[in-house]
Protein backbone atom coordinates (compact mmCIF):
# COMPACT_ATOMS: atom_id res chain seq x y z
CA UNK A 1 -35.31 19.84 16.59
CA UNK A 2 -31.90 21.61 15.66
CA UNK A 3 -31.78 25.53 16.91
CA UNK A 4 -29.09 27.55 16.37
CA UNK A 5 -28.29 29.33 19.85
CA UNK A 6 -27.15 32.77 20.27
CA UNK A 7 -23.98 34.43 21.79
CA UNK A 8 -23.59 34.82 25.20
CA UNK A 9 -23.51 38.49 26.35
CA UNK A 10 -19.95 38.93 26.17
CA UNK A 11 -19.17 37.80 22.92
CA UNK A 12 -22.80 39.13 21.70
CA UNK A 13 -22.16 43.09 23.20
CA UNK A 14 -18.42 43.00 21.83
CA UNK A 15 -17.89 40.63 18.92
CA UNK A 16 -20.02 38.88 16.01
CA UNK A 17 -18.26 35.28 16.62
CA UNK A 18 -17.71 33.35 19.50
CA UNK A 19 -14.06 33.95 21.58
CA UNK A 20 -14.17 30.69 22.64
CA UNK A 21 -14.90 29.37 18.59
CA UNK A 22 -18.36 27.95 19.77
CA UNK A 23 -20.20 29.34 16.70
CA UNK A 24 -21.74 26.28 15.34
CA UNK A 25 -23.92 25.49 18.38
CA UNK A 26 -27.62 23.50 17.69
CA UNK A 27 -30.07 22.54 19.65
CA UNK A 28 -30.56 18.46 19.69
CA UNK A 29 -33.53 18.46 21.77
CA UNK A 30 -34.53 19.64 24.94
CA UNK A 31 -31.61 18.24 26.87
CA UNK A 32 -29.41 17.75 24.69
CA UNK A 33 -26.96 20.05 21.98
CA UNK A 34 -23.99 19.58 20.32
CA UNK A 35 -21.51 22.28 19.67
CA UNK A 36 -18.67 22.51 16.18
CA UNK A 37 -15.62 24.52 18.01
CA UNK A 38 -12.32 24.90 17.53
CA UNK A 39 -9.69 26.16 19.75
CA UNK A 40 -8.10 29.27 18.50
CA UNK A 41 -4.74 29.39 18.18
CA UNK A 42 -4.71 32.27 20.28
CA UNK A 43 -5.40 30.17 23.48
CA UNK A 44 -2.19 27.64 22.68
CA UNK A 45 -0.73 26.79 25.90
CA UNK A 46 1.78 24.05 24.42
CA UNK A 47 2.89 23.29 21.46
CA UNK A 48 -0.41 23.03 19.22
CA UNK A 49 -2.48 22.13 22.24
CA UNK A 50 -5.09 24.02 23.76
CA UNK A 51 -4.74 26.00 27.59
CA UNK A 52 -6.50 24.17 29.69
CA UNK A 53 -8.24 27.22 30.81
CA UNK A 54 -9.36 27.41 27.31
CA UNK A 55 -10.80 23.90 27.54
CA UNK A 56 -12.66 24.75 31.16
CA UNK A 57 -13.87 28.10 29.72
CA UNK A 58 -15.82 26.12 26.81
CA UNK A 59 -17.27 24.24 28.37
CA UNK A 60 -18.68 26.75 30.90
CA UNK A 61 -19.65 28.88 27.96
CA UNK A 62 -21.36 26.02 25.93
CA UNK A 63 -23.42 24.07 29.27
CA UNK A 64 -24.66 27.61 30.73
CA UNK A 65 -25.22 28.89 27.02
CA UNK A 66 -27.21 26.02 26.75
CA UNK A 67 -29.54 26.64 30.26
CA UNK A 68 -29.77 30.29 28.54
CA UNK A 69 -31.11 28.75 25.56
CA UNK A 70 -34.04 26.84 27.35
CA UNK A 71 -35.27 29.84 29.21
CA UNK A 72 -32.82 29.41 32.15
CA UNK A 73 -30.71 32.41 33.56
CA UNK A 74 -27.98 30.57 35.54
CA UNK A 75 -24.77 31.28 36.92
CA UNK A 76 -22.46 28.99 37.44
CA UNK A 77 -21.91 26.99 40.69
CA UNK A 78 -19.61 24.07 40.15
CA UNK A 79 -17.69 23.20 37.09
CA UNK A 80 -15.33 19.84 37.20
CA UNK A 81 -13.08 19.30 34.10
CA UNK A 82 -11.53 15.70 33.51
CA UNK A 83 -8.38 16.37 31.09
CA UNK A 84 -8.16 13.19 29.32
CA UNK A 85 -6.15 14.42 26.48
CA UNK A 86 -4.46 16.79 24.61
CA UNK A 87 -6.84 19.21 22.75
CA UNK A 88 -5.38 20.35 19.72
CA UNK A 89 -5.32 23.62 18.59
CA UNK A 90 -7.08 25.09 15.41
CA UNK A 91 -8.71 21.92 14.70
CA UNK A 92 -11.90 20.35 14.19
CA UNK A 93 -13.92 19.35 17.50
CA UNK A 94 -17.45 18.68 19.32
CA UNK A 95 -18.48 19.48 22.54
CA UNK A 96 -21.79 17.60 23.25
CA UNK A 97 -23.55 18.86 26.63
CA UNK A 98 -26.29 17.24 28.15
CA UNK A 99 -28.34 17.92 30.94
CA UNK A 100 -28.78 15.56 33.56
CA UNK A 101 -31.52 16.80 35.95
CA UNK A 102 -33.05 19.49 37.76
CA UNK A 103 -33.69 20.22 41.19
CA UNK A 104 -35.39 23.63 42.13
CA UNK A 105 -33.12 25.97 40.91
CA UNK A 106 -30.36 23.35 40.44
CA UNK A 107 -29.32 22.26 36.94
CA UNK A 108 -26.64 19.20 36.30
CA UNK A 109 -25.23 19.22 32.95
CA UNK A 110 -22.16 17.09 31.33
CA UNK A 111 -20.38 17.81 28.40
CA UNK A 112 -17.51 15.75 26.34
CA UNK A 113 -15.10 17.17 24.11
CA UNK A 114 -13.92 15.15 21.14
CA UNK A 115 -12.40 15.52 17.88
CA UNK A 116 -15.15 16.18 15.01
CA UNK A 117 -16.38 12.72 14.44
CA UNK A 118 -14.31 10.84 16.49
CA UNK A 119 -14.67 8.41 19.75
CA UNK A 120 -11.61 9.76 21.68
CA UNK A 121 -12.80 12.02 24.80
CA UNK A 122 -10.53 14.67 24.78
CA UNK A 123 -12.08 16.15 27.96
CA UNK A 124 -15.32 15.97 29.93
CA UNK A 125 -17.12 18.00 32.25
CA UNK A 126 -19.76 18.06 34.82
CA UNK A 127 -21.05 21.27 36.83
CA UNK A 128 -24.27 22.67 38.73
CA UNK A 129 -25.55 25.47 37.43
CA UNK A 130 -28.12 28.04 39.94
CA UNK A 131 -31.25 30.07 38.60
CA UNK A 132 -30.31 33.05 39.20
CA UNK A 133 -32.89 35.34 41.01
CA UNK A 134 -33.61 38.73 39.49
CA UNK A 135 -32.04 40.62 41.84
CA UNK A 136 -28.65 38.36 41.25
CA UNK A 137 -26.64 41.33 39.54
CA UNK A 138 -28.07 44.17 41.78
CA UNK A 139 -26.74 42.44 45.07
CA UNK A 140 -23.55 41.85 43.03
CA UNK A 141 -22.75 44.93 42.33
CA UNK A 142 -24.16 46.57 45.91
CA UNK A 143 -21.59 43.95 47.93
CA UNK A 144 -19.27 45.35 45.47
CA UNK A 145 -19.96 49.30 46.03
CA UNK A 146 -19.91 48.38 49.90
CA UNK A 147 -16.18 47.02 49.63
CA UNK A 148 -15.05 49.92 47.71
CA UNK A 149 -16.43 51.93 50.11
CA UNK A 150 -14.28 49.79 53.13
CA UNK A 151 -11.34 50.23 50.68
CA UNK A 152 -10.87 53.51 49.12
CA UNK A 153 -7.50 55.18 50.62
């Protein structure tokens, strides 16, 4: 089964592309999908090497893109990023995500980062991601309205 998985609502509302360069995103399976990225060079934070924020933000895009895909409206809980090395910029790479189990409303999912068709893990990941109730943005955004509120001056 290989499905081609949309935007996330950022990227979809604003842009036609990916900000992260996660475009080239297919479904494996039901667990598993494998994303063709590349860093922009926009996001350098050394010489020719990705920010490491850039790394962490792809893969937080790609694993809850991924819950998204299978029906799943998640936010994310925990997200751990293992550097392992240095992610070049404006090159080819893979992110593969998997996910691991379910719980409830609980989702584990890994990813690994490597150069296109290579062994090398440039980075993994590993993260819990929470089914969001429907009400998840209203309380948001009434918390929010009650601080401004406390905070106006």
């Amino acid at each position: 089964m290989q499905n081609r998985i949309a935007l996330c609502r950022g990227c979809d509302a604003q842009r036609s592309s990916c900000r992260f360069g996660a475009d080239e995103f297919v479904a494996l399976g039901p667990t598993e999908a494998l994303v063709r990225l590349r860093c922009p060079e926009s996001f350098e934070g050394g010489p020719k090497i990705a920010h490491g924020g850039w790394t962490a933000a792809a893969f937080d895009d790609v694993m809850g893109r991924f819950l998204t895909h299978n029906g799943r409206r998640t936010v994310t809980a925990t997200l751990t990023i293992n550097y392992r090395a240095p992610v070049p910029v404006e090159t080819p790479l893979e992110l593969r995500v998997c996910i691991q189990s379910n719980e409830g409303r609980r989702w584990a999912v890994t990813g690994v980062l490597r150069l296109q068709d290579d062994d090398l893990e440039l980075a993994t990941a590993e993260g819990v991601w929470i089914e969001r109730r429907p009400d998840h943005f209203d309380r948001h955004e009434s918390r929010l309205a009650e601080y401004r509120r406390g905070h106006t001056g």
